[in-house]
N, C-alpha and C. Protein backbone atom coordinates (compact mmCIF):
# COMPACT_ATOMS: atom_id res chain seq x y z
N UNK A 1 0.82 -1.19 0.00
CA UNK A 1 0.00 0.00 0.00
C UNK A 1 0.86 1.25 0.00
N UNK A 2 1.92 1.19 0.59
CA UNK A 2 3.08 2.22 0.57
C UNK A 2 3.40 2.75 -1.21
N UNK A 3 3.52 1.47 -1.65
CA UNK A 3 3.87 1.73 -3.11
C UNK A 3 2.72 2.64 -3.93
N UNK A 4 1.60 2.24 -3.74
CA UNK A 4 -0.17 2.50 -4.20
C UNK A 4 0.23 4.49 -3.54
N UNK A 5 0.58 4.07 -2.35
CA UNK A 5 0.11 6.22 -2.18
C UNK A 5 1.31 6.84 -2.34
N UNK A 6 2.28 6.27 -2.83
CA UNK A 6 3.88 6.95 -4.13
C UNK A 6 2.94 7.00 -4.99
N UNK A 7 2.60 6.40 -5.59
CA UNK A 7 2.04 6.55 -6.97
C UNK A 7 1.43 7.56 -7.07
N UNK A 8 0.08 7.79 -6.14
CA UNK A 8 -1.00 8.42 -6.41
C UNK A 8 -0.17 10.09 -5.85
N UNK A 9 0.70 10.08 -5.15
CA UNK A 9 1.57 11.04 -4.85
C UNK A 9 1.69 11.63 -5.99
N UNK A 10 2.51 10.75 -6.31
CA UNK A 10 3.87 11.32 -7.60
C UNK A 10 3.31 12.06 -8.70
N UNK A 11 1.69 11.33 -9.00
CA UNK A 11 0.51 11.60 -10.04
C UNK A 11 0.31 12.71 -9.79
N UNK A 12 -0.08 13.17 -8.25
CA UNK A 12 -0.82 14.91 -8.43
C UNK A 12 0.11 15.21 -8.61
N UNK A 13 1.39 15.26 -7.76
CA UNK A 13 2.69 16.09 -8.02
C UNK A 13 2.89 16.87 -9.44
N UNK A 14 2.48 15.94 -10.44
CA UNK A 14 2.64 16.33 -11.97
C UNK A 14 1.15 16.40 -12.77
N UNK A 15 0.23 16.54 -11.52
CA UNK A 15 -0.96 16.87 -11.72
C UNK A 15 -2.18 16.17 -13.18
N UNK A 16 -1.15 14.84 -12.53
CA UNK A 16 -2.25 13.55 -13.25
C UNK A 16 -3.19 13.37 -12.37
N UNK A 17 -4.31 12.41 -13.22
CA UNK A 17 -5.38 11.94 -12.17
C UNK A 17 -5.43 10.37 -12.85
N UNK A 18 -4.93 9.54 -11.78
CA UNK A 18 -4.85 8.15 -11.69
C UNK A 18 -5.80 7.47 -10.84
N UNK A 19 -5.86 5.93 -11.44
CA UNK A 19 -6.45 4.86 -10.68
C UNK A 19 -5.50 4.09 -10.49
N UNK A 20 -5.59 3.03 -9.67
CA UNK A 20 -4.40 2.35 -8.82
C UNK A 20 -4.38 1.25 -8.20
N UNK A 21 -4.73 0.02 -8.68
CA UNK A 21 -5.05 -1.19 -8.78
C UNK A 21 -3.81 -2.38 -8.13
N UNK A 22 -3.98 -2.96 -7.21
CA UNK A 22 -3.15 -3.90 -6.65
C UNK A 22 -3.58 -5.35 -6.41
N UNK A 23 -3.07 -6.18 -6.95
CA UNK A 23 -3.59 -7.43 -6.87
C UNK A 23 -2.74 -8.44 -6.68
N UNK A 24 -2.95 -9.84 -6.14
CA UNK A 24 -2.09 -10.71 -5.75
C UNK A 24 -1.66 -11.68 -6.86
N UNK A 25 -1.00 -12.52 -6.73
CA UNK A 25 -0.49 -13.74 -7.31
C UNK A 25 -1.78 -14.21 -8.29
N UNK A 26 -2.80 -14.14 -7.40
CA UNK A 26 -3.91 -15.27 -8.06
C UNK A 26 -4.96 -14.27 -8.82
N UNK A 27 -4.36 -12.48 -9.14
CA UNK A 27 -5.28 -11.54 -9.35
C UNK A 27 -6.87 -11.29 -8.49
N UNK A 28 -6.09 -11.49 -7.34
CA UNK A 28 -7.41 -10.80 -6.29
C UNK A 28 -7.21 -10.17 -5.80
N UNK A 29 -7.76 -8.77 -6.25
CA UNK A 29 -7.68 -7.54 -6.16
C UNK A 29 -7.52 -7.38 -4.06
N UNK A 30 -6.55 -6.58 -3.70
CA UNK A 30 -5.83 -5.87 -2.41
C UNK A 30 -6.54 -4.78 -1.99
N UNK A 31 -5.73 -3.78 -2.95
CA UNK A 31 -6.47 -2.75 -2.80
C UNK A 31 -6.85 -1.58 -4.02
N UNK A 32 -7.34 -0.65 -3.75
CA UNK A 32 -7.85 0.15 -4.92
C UNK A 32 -7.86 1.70 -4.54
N UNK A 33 -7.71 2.46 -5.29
CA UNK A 33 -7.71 3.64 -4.93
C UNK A 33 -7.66 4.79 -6.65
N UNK A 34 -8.36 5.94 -6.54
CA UNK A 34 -8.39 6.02 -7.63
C UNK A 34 -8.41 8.32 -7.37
N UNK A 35 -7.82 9.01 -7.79
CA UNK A 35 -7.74 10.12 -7.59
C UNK A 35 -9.25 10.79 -7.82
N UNK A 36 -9.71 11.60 -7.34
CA UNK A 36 -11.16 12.44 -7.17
C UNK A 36 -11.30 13.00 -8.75
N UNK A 37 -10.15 13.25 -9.56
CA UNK A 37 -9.75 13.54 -10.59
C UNK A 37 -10.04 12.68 -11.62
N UNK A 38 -9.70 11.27 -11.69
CA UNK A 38 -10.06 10.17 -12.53
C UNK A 38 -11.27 9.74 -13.06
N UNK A 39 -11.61 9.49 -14.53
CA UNK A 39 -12.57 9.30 -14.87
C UNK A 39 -13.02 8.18 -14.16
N UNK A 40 -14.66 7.57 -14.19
CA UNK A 40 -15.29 6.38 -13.44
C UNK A 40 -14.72 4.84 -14.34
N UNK A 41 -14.19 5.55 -15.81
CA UNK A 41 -14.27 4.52 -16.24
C UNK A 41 -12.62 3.91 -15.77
N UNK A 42 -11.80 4.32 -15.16
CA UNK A 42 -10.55 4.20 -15.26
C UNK A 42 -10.64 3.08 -13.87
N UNK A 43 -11.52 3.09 -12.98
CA UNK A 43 -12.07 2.06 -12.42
C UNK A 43 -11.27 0.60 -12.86
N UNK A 44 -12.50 0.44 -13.25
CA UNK A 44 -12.73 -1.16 -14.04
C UNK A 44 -11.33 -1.29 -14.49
N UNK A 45 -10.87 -0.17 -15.72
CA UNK A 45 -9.58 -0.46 -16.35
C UNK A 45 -8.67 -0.72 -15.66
N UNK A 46 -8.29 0.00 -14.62
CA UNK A 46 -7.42 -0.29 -13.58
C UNK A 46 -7.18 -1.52 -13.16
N UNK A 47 -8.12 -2.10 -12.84
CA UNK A 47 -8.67 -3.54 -12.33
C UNK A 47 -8.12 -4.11 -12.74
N UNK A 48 -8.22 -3.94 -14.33
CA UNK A 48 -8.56 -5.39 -15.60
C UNK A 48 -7.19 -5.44 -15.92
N UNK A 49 -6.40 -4.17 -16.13
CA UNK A 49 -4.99 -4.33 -16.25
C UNK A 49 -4.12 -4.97 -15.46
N UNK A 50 -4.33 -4.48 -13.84
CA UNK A 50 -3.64 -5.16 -13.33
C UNK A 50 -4.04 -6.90 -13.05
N UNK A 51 -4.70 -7.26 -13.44
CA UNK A 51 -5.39 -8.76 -13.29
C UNK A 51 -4.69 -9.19 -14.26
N UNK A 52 -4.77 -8.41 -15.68
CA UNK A 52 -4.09 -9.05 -17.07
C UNK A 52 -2.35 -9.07 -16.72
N UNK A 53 -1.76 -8.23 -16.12
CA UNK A 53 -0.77 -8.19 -15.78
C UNK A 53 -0.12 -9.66 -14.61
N UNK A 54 -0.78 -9.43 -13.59
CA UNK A 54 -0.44 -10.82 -12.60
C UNK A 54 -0.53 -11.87 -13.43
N UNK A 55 -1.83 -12.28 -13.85
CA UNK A 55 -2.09 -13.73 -14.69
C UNK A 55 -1.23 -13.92 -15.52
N UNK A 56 -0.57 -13.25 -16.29
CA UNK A 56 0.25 -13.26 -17.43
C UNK A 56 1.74 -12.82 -17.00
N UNK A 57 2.15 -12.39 -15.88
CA UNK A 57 3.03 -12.24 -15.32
C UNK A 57 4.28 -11.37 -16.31
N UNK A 58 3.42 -10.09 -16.76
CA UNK A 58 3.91 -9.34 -17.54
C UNK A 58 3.28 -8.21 -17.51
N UNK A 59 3.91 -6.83 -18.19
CA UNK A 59 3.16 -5.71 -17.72
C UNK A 59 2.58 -5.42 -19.00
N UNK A 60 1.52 -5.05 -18.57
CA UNK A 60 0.69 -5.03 -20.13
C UNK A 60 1.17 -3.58 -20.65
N UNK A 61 2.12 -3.70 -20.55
CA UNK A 61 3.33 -2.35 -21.75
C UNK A 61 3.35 -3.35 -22.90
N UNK A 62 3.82 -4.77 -22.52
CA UNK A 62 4.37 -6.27 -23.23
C UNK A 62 3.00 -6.25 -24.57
N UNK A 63 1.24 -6.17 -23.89
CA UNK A 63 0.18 -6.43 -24.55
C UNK A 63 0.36 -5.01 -25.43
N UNK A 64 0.28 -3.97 -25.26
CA UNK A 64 0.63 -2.91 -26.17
C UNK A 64 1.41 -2.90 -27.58
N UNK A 65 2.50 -3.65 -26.83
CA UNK A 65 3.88 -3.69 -27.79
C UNK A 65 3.42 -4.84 -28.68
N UNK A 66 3.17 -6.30 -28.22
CA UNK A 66 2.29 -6.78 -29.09
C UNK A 66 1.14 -6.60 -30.30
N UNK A 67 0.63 -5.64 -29.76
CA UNK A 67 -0.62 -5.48 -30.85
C UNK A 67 -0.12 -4.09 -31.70
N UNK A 68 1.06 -3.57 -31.18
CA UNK A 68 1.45 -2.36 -32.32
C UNK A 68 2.41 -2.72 -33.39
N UNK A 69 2.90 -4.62 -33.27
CA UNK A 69 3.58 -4.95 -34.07
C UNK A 69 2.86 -6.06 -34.44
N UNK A 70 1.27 -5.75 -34.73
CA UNK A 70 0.80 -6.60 -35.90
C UNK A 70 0.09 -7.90 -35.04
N UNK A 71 0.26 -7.79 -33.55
CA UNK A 71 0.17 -9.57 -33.42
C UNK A 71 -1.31 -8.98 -32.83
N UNK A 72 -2.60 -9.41 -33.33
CA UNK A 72 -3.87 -8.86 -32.98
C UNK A 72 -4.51 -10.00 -32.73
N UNK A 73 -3.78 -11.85 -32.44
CA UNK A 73 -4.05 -12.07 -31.96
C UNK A 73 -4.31 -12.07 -30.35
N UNK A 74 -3.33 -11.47 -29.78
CA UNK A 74 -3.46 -10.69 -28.56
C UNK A 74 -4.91 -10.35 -27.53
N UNK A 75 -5.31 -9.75 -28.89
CA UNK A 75 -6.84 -8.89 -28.54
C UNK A 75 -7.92 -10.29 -28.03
């Protein structure tokens, strides 16, 4: 959780508005937190990323980079 309120720190600092999603080994969601600033939908996304991230044990930068070099099986 230390890591989760750096983040959300560092975000206003440069006067982003983030969501902030933490989840375990087995993607069950910890904790959540999301700036007063952040759209509702960044919610869910938050979620879903970091779930796609644990399960796959990669940061979905990896799913990005994938689908901008053609591989759309991905999607």
């Amino acid at each position: 959780r230390e890591l989760s309120g750096e983040a959300l720190s560092l975000a206003e600092a440069k006067g982003k508005c983030v969501a902030v999603a933490l989840v375990d080994e087995g993607s069950n969601l910890l904790y959540f937190e999301r700036s007063p600033c952040a759209p509702l939908g960044s919610i869910e996304t938050s979620i879903q990323k970091a779930k796609a991230s644990a399960l796959f044990r990669k940061p979905t930068s990896d799913f990005v980079a994938a689908i901008k070099s053609g591989r759309l099986g991905i999607l």
